[in-house]
C-alpha atoms as a PDB file:
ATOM      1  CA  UNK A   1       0.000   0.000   0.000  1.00  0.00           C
ATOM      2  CA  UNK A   2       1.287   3.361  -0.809  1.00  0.00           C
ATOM      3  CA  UNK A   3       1.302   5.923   1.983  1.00  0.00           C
ATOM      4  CA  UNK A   4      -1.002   8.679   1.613  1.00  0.00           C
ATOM      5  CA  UNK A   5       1.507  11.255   1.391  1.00  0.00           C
ATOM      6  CA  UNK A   6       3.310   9.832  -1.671  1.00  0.00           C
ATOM      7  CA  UNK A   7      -0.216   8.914  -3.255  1.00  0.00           C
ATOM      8  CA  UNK A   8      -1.214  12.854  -2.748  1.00  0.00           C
ATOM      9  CA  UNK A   9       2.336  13.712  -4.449  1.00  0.00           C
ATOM     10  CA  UNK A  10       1.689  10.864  -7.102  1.00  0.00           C
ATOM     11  CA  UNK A  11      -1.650  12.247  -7.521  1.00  0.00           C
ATOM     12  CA  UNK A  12      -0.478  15.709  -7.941  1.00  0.00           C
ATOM     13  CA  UNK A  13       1.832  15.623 -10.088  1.00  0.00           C
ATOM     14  CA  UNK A  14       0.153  13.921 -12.779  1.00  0.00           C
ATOM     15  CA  UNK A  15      -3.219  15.857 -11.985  1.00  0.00           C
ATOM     16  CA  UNK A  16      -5.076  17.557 -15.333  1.00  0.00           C
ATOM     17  CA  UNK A  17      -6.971  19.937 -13.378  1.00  0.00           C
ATOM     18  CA  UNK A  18      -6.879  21.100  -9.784  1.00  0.00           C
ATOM     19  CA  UNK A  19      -9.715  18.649  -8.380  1.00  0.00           C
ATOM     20  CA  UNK A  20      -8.416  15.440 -10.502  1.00  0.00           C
ATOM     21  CA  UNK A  21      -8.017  12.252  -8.686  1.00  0.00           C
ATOM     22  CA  UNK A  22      -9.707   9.856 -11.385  1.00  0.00           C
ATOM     23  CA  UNK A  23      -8.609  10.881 -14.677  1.00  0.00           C
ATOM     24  CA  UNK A  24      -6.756   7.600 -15.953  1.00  0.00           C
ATOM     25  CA  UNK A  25      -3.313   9.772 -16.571  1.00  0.00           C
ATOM     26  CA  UNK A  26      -3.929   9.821 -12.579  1.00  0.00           C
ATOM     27  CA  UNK A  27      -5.059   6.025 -12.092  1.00  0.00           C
ATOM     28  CA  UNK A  28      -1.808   4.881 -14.300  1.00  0.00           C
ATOM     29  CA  UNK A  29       0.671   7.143 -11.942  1.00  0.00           C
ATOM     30  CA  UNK A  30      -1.038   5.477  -9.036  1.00  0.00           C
ATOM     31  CA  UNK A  31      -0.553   2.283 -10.301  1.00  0.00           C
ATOM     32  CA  UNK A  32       2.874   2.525 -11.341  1.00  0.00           C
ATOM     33  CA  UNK A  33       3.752   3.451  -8.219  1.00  0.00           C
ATOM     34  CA  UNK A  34       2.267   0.829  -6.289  1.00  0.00           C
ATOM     35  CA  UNK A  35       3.305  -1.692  -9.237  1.00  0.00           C
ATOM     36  CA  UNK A  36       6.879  -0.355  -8.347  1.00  0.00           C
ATOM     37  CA  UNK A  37       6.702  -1.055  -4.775  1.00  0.00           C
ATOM     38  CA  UNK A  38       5.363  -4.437  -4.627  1.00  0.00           C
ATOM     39  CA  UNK A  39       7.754  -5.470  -7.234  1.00  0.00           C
ATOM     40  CA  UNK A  40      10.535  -4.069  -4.640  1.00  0.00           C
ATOM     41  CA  UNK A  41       8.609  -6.216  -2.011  1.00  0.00           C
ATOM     42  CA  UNK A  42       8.682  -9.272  -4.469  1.00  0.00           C
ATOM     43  CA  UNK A  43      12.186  -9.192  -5.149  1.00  0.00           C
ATOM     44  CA  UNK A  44      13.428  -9.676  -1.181  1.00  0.00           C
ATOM     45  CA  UNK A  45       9.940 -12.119  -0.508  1.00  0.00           C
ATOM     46  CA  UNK A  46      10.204 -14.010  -3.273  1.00  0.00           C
ATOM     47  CA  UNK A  47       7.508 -16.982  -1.928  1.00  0.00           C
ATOM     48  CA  UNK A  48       4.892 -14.357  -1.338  1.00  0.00           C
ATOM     49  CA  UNK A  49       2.839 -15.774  -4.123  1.00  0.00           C
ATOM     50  CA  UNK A  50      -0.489 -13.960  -2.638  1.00  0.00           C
ATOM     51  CA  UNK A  51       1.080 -10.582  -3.463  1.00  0.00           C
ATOM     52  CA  UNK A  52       2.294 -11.707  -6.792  1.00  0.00           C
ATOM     53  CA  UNK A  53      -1.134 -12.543  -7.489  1.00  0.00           C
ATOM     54  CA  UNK A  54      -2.461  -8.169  -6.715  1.00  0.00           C
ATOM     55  CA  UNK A  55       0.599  -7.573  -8.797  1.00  0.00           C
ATOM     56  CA  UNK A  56      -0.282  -9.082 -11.584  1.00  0.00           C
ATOM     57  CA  UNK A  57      -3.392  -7.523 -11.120  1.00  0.00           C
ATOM     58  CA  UNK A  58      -2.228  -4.369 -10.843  1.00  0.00           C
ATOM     59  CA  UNK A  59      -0.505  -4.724 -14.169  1.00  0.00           C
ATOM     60  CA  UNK A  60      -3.406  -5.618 -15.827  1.00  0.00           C
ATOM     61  CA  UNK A  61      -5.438  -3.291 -14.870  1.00  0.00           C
ATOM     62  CA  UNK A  62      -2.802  -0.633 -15.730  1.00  0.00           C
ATOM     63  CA  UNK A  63      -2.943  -1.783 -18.907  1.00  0.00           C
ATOM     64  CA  UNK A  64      -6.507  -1.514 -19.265  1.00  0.00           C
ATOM     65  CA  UNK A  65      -6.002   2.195 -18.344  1.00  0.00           C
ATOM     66  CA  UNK A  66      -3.657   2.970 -20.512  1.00  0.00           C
ATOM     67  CA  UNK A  67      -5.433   0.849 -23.479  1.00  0.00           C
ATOM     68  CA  UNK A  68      -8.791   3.069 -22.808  1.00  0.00           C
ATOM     69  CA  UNK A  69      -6.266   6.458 -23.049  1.00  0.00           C
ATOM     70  CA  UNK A  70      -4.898   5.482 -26.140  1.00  0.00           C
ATOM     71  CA  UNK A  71      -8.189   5.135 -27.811  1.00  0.00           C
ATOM     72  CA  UNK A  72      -9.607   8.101 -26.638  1.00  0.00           C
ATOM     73  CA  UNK A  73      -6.835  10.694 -26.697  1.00  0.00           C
ATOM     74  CA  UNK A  74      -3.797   9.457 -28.536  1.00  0.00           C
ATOM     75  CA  UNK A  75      -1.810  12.488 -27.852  1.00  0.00           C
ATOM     76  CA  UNK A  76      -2.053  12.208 -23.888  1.00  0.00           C
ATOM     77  CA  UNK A  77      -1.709   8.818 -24.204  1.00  0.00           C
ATOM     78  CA  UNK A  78       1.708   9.312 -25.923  1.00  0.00           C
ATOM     79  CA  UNK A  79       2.890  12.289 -23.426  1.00  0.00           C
ATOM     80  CA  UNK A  80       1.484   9.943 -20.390  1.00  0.00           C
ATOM     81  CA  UNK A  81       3.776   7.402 -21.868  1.00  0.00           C
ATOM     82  CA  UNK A  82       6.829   9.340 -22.237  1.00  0.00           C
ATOM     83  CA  UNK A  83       6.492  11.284 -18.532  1.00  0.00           C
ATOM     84  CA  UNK A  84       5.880   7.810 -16.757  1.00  0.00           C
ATOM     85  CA  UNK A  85       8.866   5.934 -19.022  1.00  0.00           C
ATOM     86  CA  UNK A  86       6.690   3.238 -19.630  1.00  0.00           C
ATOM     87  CA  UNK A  87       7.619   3.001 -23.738  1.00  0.00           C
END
């Protein structure tokens, strides 16, 4: 789980107005950064098959996200893309 600090800072940062905490520029950042930190987790626990499980989740539903942003608005699914480093 991400702390709520770094989820606010995740949060704004990628925010596309001043009130956005749904947009899916915003879901992807949040789920990068979780995806991030459970791989970190993974890596020393490497038997905790229950949290590979939410990763894999996590992943997928990331790139459900970013499928959906790429269909509607190829342009800030391309700028997403490049300011996360996920390309």
């Amino acid at each position: 789980m991400l702390a709520t600090k770094k989820k606010q800072a995740v949060i704004k940062k990628n925010q596309v107005h001043e009130k956005d905490t749904g947009s899916p520029e915003v879901q992807v950042a949040v789920l990068s950064t979780q995806i991030d930190e459970l791989a970190k987790h993974l890596k020393k626990h490497k038997k905790d098959n229950h949290s590979r499980r939410g990763l894999i989740k996590m992943v997928a539903d990331r790139r459900k996200h970013l499928k959906y942003l790429e269909r509607k608005s190829k342009s800030r699914y391309d700028a997403l893309m490049k300011k996360m480093n996920l390309a």
